[in-house]
C-alpha atoms as a PDB file:
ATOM      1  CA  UNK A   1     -16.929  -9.114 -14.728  1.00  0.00           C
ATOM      2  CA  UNK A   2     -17.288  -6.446 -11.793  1.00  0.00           C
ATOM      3  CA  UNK A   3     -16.688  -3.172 -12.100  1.00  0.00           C
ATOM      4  CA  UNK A   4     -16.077  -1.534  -9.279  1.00  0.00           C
ATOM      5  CA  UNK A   5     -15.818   2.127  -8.588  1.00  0.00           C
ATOM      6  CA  UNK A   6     -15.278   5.730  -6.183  1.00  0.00           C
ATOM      7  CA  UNK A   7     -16.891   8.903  -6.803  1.00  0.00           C
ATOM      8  CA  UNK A   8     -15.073  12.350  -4.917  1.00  0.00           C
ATOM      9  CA  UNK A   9     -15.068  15.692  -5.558  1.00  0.00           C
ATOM     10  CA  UNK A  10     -12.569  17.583  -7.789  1.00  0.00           C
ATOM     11  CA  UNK A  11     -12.100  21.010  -8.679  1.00  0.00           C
ATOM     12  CA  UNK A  12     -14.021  20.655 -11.822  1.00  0.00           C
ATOM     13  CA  UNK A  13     -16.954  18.437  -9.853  1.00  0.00           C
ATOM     14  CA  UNK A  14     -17.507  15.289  -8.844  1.00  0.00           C
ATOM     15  CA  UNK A  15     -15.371  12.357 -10.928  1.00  0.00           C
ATOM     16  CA  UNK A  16     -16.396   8.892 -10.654  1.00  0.00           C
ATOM     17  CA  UNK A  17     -13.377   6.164 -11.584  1.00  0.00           C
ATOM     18  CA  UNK A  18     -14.019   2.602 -12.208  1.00  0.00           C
ATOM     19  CA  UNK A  19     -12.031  -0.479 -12.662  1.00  0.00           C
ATOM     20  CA  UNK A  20     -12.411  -4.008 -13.182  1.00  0.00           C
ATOM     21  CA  UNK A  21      -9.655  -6.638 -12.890  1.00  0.00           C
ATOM     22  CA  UNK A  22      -7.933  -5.406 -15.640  1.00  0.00           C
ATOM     23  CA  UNK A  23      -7.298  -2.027 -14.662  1.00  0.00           C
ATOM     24  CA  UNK A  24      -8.688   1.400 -14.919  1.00  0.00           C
ATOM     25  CA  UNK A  25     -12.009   1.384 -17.172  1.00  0.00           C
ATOM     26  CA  UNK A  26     -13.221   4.339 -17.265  1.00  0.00           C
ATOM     27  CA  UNK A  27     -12.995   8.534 -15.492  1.00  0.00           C
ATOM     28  CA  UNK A  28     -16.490   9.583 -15.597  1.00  0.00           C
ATOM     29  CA  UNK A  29     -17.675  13.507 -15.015  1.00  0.00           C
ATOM     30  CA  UNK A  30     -20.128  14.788 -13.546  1.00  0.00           C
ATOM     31  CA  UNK A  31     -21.831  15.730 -16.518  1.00  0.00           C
ATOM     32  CA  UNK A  32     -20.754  13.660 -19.085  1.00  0.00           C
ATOM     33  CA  UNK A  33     -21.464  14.025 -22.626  1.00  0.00           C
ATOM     34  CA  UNK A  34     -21.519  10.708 -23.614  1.00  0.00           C
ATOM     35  CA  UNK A  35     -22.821   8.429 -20.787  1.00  0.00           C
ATOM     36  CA  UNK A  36     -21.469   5.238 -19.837  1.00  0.00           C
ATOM     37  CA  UNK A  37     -24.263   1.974 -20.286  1.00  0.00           C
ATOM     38  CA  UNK A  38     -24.025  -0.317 -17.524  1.00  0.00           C
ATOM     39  CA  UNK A  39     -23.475   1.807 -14.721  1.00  0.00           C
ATOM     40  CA  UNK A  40     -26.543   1.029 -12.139  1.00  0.00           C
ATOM     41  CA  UNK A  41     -24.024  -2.591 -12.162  1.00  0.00           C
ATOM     42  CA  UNK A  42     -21.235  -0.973 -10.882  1.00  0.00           C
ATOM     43  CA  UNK A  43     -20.325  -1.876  -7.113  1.00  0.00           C
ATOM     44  CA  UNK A  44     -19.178   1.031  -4.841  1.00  0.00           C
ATOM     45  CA  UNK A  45     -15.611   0.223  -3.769  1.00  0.00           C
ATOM     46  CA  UNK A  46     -13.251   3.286  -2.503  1.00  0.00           C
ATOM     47  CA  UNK A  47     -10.215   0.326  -2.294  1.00  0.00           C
ATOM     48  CA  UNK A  48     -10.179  -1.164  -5.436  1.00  0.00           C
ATOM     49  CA  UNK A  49      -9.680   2.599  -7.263  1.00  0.00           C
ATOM     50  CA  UNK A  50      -7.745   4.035  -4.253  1.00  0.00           C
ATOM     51  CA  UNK A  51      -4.321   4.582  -6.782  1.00  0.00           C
ATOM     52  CA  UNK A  52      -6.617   6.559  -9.474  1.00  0.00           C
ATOM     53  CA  UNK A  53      -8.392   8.538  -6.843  1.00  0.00           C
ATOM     54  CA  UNK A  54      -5.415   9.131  -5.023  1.00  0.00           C
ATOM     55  CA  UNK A  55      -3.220  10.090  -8.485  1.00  0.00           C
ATOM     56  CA  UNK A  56      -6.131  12.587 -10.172  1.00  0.00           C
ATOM     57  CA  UNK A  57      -6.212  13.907  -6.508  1.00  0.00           C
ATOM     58  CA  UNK A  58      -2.480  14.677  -6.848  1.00  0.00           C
ATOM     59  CA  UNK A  59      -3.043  15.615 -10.423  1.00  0.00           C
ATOM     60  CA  UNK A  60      -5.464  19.174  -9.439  1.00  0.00           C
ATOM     61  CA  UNK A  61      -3.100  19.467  -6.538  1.00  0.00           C
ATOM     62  CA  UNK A  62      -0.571  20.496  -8.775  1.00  0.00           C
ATOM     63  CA  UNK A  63       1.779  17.428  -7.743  1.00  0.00           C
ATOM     64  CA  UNK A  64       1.406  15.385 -10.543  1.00  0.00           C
ATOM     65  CA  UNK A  65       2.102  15.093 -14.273  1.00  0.00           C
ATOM     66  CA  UNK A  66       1.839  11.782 -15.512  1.00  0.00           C
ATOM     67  CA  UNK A  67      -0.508   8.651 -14.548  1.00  0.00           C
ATOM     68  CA  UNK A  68       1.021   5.418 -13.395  1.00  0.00           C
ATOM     69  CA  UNK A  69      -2.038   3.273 -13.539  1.00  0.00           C
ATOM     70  CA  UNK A  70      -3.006  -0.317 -15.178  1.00  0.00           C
ATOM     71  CA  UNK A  71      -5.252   0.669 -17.382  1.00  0.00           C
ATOM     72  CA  UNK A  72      -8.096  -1.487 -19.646  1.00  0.00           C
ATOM     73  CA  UNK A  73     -10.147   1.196 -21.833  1.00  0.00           C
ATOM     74  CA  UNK A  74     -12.454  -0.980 -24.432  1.00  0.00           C
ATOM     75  CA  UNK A  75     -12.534  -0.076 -27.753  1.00  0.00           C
ATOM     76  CA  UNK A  76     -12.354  -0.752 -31.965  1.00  0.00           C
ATOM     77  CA  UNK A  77      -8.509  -1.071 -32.268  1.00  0.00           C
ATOM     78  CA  UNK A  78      -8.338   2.009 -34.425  1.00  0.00           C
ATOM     79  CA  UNK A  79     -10.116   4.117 -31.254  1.00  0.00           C
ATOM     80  CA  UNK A  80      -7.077   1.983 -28.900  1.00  0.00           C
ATOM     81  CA  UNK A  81      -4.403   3.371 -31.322  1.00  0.00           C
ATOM     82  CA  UNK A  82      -5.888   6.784 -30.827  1.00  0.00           C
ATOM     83  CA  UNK A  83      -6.133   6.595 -26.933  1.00  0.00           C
ATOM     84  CA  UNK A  84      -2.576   5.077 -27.102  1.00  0.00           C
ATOM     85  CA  UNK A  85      -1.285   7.879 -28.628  1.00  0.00           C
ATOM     86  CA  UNK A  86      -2.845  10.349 -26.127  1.00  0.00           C
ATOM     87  CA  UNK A  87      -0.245   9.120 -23.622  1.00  0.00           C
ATOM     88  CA  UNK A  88       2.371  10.226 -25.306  1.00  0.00           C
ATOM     89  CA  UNK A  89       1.704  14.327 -25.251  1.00  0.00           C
ATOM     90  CA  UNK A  90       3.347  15.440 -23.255  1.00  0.00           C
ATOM     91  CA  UNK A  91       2.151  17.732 -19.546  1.00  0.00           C
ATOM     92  CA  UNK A  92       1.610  21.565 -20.318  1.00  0.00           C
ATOM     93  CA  UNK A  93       1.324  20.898 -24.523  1.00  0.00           C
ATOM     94  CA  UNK A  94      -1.291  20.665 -26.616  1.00  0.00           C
ATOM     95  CA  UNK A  95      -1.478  18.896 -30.164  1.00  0.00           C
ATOM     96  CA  UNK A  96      -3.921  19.172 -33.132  1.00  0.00           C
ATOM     97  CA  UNK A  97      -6.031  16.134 -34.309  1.00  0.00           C
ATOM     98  CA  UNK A  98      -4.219  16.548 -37.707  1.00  0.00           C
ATOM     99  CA  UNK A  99      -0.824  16.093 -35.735  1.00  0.00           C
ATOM    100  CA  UNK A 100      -2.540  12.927 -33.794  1.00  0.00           C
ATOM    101  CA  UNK A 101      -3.571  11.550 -37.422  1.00  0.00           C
ATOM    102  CA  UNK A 102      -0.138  11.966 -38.828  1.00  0.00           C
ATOM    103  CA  UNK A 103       1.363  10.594 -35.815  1.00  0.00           C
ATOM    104  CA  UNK A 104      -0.629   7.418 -35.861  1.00  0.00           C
ATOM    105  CA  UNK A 105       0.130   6.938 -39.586  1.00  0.00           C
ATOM    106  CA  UNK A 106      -3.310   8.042 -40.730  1.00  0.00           C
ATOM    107  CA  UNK A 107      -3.275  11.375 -41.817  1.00  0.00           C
ATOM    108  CA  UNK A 108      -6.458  11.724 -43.329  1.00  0.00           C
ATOM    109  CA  UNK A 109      -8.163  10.180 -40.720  1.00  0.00           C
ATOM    110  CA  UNK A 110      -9.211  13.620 -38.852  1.00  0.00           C
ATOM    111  CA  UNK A 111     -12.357  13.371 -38.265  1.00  0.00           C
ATOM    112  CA  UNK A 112     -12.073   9.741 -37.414  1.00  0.00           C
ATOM    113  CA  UNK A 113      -9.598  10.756 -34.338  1.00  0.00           C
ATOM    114  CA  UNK A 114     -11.471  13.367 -32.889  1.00  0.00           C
ATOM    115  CA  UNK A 115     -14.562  10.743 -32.954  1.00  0.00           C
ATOM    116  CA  UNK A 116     -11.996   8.417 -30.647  1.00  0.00           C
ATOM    117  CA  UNK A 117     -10.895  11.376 -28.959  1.00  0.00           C
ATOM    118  CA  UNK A 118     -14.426  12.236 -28.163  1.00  0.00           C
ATOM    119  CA  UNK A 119     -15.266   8.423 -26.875  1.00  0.00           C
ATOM    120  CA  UNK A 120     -12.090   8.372 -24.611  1.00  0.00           C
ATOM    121  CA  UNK A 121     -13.312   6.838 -21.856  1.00  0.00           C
ATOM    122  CA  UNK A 122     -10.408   7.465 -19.732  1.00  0.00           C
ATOM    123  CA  UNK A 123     -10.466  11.219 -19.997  1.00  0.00           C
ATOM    124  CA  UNK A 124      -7.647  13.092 -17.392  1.00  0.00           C
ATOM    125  CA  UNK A 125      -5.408   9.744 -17.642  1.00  0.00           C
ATOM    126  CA  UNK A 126      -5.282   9.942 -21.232  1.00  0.00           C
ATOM    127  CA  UNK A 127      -4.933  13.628 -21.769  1.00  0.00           C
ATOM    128  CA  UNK A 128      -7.950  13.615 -24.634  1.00  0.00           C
ATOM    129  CA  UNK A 129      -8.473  17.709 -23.346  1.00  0.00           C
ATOM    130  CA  UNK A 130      -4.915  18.084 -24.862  1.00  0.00           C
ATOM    131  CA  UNK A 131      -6.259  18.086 -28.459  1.00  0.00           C
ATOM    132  CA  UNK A 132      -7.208  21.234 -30.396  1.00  0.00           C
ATOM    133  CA  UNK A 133      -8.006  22.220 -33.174  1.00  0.00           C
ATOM    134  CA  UNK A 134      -5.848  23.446 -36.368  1.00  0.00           C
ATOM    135  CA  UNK A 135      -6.699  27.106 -35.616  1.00  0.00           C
ATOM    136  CA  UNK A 136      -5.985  26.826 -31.050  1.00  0.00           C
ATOM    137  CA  UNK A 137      -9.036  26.426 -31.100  1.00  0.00           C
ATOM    138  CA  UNK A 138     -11.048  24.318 -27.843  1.00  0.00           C
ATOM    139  CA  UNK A 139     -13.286  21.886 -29.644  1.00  0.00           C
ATOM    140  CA  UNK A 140     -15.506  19.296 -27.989  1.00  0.00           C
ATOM    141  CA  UNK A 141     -15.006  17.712 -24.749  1.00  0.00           C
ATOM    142  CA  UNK A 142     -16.914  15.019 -23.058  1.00  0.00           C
ATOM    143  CA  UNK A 143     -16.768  16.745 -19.888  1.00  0.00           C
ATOM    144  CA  UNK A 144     -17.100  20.446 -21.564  1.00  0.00           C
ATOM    145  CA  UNK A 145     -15.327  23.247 -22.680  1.00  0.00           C
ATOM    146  CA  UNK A 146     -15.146  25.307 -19.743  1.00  0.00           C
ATOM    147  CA  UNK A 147     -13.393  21.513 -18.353  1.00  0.00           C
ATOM    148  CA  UNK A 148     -11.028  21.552 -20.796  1.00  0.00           C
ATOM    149  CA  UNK A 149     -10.191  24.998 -20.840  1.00  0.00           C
ATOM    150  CA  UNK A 150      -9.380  24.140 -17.078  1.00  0.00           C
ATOM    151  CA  UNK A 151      -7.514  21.343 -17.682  1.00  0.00           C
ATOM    152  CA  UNK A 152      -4.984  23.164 -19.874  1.00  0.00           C
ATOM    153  CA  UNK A 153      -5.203  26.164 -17.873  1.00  0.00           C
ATOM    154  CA  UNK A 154      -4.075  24.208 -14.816  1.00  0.00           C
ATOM    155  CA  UNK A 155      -1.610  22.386 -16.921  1.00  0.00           C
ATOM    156  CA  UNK A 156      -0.131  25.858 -17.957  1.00  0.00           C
ATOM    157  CA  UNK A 157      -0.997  25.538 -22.062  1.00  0.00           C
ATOM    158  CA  UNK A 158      -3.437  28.370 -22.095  1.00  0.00           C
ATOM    159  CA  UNK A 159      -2.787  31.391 -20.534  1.00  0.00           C
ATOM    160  CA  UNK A 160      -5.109  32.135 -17.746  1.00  0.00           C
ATOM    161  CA  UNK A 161      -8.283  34.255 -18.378  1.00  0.00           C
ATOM    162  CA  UNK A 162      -7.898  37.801 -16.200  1.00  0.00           C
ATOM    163  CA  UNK A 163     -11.237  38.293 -15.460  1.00  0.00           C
ATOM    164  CA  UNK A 164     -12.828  41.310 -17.141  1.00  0.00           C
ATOM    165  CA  UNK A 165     -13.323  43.277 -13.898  1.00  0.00           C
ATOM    166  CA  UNK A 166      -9.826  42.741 -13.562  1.00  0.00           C
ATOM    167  CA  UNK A 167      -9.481  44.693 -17.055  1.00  0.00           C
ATOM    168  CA  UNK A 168     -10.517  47.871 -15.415  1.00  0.00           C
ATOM    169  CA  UNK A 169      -9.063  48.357 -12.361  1.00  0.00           C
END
């Protein structure tokens, strides 16, 4: 199996995508948290991810809320329920991990959704940065905090920061 992939630059750095015949595999910062095995096999190949470059691309440029992609994330089928569910919140909202546990019928399973949440490998496409915490609160984030609190900044479900200069004029 080939994977093939593009890397470009994003407002919150460079973002490598990579498919194989199945669809989208994997959204990869720039510095990633958890890094993916495998990728010195990847082969560079701008056409074959052209529709996820060209949606994400879309997505900072304020044109886009939702992904239309094929997508093929690998996982334990509780960690595909989790990523399934991601889909479904909506642009500009935010859930809790507790609301993501009841929703997938396992509400005790809290800790074992943010551990999926945190191994989303298709961060972006399946809004993973759209979890919080019980108390608003930003919790982990394969690509960072200050990345997700840009992601929901951008998406409108925090309120911007003013900066602190700003504070005192």
């Amino acid at each position: 199996m080939t994977i093939r992939y593009d890397e470009f630059a994003t407002p919150i750095g460079a973002l490598a995508v990579a498919a194989d015949d199945g669809g989208l595999r994997y959204v990869v910062f720039e510095y990633e948290r958890h890094p993916v095995r495998g990728r010195d096999a990847w082969r560079r190949d701008a056409g074959a991810v052209r529709q996820a470059r060209e949606q994400l691309l879309e997505y900072f440029a304020g044109e886009r809320t939702t992904f239309d992609l094929p997508l093929n994330p690998v996982g334990t089928p509780f960690q595909q329920q989790v990523w399934n569910m991601l889909a479904n919140i909506p642009f500009g909202e935010t859930w809790t991990y507790s609301g993501v546990a009841q929703r997938i019928g396992a509400p005790s399973a809290v800790r074992a959704v943010g551990a999926a949440n945190g191994r989303n490998p298709l961060p972006i496409i399946l809004p993973c940065h759209r979890v919080i915490g019980a108390d608003g609160s930003l919790t982990g984030f394969g690509g960072g905090l200050p990345v997700k609190r840009f992601l929901l900044e951008h998406e409108g479900a925090l309120p911007q920061r003013v900066p602190i200069a700003d504070l005192f004029a």
